[in-house]
N, C-alpha and C. Protein backbone atom coordinates (compact mmCIF):
# COMPACT_ATOMS: atom_id res chain seq x y z
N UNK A 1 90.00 137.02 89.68
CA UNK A 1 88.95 136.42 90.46
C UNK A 1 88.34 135.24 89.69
N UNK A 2 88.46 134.20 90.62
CA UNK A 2 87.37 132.88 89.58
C UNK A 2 86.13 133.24 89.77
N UNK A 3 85.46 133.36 88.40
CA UNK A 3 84.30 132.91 88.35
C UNK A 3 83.22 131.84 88.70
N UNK A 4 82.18 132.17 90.07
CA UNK A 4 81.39 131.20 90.16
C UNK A 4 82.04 130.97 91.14
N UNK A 5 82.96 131.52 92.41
CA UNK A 5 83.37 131.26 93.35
C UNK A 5 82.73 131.99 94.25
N UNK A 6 82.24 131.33 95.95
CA UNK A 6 81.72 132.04 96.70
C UNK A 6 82.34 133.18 97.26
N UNK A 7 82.53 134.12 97.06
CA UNK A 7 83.94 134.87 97.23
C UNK A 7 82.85 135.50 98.88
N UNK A 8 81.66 135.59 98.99
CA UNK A 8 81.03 136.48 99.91
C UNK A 8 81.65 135.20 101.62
N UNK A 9 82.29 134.20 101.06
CA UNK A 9 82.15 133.00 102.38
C UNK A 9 83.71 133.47 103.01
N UNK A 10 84.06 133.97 102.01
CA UNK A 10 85.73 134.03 102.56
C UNK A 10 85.51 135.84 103.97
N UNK A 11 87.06 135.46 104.63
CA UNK A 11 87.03 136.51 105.61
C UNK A 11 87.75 137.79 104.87
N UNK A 12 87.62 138.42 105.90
CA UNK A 12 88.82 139.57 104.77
C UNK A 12 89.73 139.51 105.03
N UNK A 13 90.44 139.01 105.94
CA UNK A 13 91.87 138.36 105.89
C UNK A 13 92.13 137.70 104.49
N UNK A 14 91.27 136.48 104.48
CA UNK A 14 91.69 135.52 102.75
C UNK A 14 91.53 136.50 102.21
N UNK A 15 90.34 137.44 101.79
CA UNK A 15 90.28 138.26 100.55
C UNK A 15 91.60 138.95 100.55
N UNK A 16 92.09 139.52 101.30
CA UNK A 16 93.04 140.54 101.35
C UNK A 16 94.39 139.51 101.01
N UNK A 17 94.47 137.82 101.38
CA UNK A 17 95.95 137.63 101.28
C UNK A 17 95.99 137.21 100.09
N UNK A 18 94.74 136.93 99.21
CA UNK A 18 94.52 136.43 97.50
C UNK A 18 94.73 138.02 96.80
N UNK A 19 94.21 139.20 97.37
CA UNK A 19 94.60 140.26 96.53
C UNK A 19 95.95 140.53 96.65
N UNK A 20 96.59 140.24 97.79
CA UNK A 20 98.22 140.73 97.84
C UNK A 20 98.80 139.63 96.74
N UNK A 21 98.33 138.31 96.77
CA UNK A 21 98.96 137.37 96.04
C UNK A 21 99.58 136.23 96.72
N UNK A 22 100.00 136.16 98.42
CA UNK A 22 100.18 135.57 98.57
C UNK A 22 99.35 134.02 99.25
N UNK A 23 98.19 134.00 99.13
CA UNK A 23 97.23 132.68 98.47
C UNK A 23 96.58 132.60 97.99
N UNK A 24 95.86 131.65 97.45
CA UNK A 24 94.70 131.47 95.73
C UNK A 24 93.73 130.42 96.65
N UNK A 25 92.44 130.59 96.33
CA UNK A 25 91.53 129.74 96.82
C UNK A 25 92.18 128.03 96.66
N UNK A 26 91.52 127.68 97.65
CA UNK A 26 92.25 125.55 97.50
C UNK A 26 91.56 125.46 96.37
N UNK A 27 90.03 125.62 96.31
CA UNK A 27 89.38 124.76 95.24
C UNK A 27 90.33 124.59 93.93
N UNK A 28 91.19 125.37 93.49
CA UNK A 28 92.11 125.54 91.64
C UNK A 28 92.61 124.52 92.12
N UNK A 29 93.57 124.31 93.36
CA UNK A 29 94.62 122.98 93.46
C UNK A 29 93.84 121.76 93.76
N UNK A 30 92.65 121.87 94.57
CA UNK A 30 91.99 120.41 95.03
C UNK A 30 91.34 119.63 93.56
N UNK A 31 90.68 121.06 92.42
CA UNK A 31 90.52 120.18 91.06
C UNK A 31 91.33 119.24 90.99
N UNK A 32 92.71 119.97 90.22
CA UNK A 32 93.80 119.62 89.99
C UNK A 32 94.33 117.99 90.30
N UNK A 33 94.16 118.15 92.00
CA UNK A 33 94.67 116.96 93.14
C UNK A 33 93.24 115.99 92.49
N UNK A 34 92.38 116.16 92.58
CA UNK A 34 90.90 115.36 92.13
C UNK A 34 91.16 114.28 90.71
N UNK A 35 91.62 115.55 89.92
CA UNK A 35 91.92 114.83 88.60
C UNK A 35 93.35 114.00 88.51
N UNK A 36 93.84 114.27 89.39
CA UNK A 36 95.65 113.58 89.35
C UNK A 36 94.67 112.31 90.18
N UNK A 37 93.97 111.82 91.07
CA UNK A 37 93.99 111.08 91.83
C UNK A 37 93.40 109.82 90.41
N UNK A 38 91.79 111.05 89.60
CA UNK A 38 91.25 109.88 89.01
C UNK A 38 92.32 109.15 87.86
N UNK A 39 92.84 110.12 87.46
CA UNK A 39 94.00 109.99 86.05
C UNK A 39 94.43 108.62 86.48
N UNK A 40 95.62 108.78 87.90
CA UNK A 40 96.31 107.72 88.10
C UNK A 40 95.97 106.47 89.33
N UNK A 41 94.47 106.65 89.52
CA UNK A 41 94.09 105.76 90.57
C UNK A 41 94.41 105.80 91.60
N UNK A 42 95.68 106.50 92.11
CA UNK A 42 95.75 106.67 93.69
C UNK A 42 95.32 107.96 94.56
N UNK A 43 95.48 107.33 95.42
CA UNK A 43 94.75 108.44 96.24
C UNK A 43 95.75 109.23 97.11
N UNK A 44 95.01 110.48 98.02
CA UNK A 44 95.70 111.54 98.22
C UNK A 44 96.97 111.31 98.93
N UNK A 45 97.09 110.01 99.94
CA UNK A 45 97.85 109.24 100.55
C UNK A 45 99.16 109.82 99.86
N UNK A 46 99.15 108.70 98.90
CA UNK A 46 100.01 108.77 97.57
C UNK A 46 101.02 110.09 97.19
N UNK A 47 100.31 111.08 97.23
CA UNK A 47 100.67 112.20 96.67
C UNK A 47 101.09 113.27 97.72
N UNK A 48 100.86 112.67 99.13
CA UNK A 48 100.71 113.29 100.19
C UNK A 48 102.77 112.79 100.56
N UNK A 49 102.55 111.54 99.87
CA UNK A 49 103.91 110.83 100.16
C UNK A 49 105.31 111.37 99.59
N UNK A 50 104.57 111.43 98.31
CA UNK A 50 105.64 112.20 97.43
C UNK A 50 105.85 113.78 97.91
N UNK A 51 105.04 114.38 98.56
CA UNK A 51 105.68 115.60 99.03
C UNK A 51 106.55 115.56 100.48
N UNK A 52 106.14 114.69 100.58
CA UNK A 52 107.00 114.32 102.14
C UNK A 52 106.11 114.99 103.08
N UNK A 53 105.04 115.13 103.36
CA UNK A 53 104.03 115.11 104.27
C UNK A 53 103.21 114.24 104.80
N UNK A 54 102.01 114.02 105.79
CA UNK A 54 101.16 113.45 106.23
C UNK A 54 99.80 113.67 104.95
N UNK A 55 99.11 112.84 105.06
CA UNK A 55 98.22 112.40 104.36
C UNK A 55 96.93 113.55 104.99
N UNK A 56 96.46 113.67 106.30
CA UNK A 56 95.77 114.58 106.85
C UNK A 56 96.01 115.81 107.00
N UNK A 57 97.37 116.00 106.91
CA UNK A 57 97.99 117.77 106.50
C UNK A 57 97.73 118.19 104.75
N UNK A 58 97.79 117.22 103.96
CA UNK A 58 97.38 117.93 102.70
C UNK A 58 96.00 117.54 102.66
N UNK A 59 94.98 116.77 103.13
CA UNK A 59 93.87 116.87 103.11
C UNK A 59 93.43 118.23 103.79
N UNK A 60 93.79 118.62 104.80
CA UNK A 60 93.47 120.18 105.30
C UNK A 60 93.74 121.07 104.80
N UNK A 61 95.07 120.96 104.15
CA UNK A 61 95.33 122.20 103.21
C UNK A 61 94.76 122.43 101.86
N UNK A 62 93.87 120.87 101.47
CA UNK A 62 92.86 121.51 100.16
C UNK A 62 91.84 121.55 100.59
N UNK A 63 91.31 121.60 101.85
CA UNK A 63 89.88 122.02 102.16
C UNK A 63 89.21 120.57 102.47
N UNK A 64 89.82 119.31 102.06
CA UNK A 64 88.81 118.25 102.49
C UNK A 64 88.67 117.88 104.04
N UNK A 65 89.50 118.09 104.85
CA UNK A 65 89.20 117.85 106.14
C UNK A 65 89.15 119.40 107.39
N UNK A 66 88.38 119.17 108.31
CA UNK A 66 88.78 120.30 108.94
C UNK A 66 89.58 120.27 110.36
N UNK A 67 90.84 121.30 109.93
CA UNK A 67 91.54 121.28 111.14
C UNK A 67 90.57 121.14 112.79
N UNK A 68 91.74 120.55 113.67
CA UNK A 68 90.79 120.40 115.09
C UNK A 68 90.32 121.51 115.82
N UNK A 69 89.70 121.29 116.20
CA UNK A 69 88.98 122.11 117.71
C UNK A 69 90.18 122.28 118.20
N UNK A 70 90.47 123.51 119.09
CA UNK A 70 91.69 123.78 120.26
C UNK A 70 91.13 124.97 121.18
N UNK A 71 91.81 124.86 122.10
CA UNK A 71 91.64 126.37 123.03
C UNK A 71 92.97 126.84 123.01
N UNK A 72 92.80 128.13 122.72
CA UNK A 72 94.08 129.00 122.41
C UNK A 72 93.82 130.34 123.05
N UNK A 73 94.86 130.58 124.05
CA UNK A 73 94.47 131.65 125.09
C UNK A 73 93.39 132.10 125.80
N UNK A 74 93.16 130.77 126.35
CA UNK A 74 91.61 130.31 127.13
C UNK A 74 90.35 130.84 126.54
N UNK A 75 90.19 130.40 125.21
CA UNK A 75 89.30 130.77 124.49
C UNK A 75 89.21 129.04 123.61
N UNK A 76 88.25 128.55 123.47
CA UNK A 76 87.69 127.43 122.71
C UNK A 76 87.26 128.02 121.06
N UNK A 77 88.66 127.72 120.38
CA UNK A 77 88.47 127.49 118.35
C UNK A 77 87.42 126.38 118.17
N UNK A 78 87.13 126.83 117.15
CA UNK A 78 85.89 125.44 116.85
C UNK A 78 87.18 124.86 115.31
N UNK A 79 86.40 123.80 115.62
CA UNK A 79 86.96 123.24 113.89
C UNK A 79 86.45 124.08 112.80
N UNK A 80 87.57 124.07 111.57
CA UNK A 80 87.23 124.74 110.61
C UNK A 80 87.74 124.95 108.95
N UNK A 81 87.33 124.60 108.22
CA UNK A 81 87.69 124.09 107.12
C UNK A 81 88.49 125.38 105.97
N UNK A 82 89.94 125.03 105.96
CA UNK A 82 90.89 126.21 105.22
C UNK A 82 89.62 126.62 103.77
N UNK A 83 89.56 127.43 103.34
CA UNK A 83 89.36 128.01 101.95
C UNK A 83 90.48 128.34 101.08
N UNK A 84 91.81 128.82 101.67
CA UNK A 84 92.60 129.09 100.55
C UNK A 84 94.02 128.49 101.16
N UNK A 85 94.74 128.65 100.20
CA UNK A 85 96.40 127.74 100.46
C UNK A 85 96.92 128.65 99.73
N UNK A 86 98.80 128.93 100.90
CA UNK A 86 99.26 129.60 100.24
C UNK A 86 100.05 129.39 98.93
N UNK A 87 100.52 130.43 98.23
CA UNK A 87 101.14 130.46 96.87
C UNK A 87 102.14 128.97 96.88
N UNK A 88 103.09 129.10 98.04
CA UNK A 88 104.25 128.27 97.60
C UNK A 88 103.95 126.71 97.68
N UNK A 89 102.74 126.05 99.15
CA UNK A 89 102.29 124.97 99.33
C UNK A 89 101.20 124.76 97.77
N UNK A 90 100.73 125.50 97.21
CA UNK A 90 100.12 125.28 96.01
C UNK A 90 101.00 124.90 95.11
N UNK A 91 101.93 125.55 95.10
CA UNK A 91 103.04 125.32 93.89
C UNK A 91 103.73 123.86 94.08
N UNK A 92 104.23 123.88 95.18
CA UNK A 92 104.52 122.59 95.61
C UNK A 92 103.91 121.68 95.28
N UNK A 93 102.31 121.13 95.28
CA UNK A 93 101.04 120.71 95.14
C UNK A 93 101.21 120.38 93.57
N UNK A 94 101.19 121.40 93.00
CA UNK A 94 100.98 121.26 91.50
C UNK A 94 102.20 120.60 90.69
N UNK A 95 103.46 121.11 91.28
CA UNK A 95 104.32 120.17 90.37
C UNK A 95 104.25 119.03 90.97
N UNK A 96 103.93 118.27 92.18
CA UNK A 96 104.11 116.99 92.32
C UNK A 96 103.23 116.17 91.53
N UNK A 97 101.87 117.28 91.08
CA UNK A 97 101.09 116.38 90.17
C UNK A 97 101.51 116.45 89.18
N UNK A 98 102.74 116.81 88.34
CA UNK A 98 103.43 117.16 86.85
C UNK A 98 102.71 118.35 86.00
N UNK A 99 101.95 119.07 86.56
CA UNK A 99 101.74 120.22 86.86
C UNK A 99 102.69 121.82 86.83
N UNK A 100 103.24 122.54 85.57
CA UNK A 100 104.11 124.06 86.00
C UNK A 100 103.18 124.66 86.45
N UNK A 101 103.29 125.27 87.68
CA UNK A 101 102.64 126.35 88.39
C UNK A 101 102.38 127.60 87.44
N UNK A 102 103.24 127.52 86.75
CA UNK A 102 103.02 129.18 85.72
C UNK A 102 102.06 129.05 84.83
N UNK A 103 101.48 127.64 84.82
CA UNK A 103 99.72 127.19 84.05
C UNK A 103 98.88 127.18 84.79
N UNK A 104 98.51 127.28 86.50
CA UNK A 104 97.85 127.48 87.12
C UNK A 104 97.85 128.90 87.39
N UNK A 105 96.03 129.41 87.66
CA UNK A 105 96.31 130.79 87.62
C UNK A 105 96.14 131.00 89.10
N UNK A 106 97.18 132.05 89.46
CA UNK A 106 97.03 132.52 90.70
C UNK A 106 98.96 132.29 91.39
N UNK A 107 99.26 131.34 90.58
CA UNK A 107 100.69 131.10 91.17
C UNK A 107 101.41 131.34 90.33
């Protein structure tokens, strides 16, 4: 468990898929992505490129943007901002920043 994390904000779904192991809160990878951006001046764009994704799909998957509003089985989702990412999109994440996952804890 990180220390100094709101752990009371998460659902028990996240709690339960961080105790099985298969995801770790975003905040460990969005540091990470934060400090790769200041290190080398570019931005998430950048890094979004090198994984071969959209720029607004890895912004959602570290928590900076929140996925859209939808209605899903005539019921209206509100927007809502991920808390955790799973193991392998983290891992992914971390070596593109030159980053071994086996130095991040949780992956």
């Amino acid at each position: 468990m990180c220390p100094g994390e709101d752990w009371w904000s998460y659902s028990d779904r996240q709690l339960s898929a961080i105790a099985r192991g298969s995801a770790i809160p975003n905040r460990i990878v969005r540091e990470l992505v934060d400090g790769w951006c200041t290190r080398t001046g570019q931005a998430t764009g950048r890094l979004a490129a090198i994984l071969g994704i959209g720029d607004e799909a890895l912004r959602r998957s570290l928590g900076l943007a929140a996925t859209p509003a939808h209605l899903r089985n005539g019921r209206h989702r509100p927007a809502r901002v991920r808390k955790t990412i799973t193991v392998q999109a983290g891992g992914r994440v971390v070596r593109a920043v030159g980053i071994p996952p086996c130095e991040v804890p949780g992956l």
